[in-house]
C-alpha atoms as a PDB file:
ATOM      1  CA  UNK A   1     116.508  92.631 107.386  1.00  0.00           C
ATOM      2  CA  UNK A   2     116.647  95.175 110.055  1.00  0.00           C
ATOM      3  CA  UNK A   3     115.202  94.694 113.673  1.00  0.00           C
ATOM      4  CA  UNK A   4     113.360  97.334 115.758  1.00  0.00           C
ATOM      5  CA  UNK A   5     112.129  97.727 119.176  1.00  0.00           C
ATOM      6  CA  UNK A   6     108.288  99.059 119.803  1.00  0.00           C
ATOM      7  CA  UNK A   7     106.602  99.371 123.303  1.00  0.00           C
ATOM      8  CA  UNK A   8     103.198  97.493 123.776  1.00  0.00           C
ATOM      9  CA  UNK A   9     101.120  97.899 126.911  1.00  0.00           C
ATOM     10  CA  UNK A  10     101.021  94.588 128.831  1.00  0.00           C
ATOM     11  CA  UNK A  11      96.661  94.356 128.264  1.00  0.00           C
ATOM     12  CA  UNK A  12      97.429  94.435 124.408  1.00  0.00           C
ATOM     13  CA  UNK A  13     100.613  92.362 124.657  1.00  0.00           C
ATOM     14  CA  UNK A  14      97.930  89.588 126.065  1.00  0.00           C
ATOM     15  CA  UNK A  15      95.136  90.251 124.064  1.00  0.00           C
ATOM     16  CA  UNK A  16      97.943  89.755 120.754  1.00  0.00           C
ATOM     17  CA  UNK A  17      98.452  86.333 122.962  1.00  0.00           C
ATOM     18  CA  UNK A  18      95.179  85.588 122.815  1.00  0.00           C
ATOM     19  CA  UNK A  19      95.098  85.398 119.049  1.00  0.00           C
ATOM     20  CA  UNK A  20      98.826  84.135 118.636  1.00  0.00           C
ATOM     21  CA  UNK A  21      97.594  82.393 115.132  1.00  0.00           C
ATOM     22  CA  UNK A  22      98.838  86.043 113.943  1.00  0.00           C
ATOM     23  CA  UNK A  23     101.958  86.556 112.762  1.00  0.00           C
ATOM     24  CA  UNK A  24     102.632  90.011 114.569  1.00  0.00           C
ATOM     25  CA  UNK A  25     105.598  91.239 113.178  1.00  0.00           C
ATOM     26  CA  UNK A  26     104.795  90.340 109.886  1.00  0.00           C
ATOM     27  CA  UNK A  27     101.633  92.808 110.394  1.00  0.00           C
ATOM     28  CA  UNK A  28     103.607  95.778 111.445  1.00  0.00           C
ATOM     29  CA  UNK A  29     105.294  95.473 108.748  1.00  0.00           C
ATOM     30  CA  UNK A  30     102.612  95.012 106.277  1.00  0.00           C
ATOM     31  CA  UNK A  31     100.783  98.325 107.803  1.00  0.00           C
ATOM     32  CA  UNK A  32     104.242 100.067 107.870  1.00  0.00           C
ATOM     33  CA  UNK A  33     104.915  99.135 104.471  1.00  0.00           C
ATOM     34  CA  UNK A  34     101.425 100.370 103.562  1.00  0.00           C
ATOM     35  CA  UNK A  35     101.780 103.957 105.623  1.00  0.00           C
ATOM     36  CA  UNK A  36     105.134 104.198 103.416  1.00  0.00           C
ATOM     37  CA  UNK A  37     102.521 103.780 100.024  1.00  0.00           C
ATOM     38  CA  UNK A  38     100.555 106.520 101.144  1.00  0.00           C
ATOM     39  CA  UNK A  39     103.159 108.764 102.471  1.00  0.00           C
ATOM     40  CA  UNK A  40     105.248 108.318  98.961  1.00  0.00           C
ATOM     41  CA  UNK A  41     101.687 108.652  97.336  1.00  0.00           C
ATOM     42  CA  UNK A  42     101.165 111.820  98.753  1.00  0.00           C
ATOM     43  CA  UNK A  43     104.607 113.145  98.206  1.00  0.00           C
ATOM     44  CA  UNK A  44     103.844 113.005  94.185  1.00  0.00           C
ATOM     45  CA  UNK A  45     100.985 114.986  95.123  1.00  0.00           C
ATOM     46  CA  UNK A  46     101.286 118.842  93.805  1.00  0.00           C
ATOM     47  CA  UNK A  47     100.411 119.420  96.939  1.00  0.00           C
ATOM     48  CA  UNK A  48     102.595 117.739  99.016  1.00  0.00           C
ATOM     49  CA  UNK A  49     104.504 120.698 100.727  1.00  0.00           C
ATOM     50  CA  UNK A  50     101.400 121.899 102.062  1.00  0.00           C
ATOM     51  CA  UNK A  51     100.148 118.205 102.990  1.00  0.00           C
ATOM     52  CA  UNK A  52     103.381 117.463 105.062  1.00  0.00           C
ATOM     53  CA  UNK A  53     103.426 120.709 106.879  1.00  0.00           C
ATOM     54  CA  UNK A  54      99.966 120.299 108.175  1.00  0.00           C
ATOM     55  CA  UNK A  55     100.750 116.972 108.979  1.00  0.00           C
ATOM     56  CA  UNK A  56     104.063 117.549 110.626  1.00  0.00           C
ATOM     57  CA  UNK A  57     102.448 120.044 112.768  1.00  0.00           C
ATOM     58  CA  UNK A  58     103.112 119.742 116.277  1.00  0.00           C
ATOM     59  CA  UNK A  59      99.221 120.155 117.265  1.00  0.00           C
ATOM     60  CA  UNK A  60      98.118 117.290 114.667  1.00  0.00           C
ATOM     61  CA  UNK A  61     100.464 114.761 115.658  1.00  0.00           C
ATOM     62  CA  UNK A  62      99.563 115.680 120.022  1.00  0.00           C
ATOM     63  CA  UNK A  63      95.878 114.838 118.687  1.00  0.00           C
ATOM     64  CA  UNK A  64      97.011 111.860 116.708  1.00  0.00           C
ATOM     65  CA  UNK A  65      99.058 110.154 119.470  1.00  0.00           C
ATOM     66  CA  UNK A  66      98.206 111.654 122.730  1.00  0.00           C
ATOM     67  CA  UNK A  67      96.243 109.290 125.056  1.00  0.00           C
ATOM     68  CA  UNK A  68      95.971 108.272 128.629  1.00  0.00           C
ATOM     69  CA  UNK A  69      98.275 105.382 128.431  1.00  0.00           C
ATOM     70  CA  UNK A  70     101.074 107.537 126.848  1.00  0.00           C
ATOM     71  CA  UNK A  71     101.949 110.449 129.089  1.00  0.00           C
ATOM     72  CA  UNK A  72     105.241 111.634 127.177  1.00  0.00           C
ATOM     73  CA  UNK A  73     103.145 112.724 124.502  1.00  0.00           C
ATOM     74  CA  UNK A  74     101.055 115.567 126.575  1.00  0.00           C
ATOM     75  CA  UNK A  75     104.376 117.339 126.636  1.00  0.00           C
ATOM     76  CA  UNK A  76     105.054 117.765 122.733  1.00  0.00           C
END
């Protein structure tokens, strides 16, 4: 099994604390698993080409991820 690194901010990191009865990791990777599905799901779509461009857009992914606590982002 691989290992990654992901960036939390420190109020979420001790909120997660808070409710350490949850097995973190193992619910990334249950919702990454699960954005795979849908991604793969789409892809047998007809449609797909169009799908993936929209979504690949620069503007759609600034909305997605841009937020105050993220600064990098409001330079895509």
């Amino acid at each position: 099994m691989t290992n990654i690194t992901l960036s939390i901010d420190d109020e979420v990191y001790g909120k997660m604390k808070k409710y350490s009865e949850i097995k973190w990791s193992e619910f990334v990777r249950k919702m990454i698993e699960k954005r795979i599905n849908e991604i793969e799901a789409i892809e047998e779509s007809p449609e797909s080409e169009s799908i993936f461009t929209m979504l690949a857009s620069q503007e759609v992914l600034k909305k997605e991820w841009d937020n105050e606590l993220d600064e990098r982002w409001n330079n895509v």
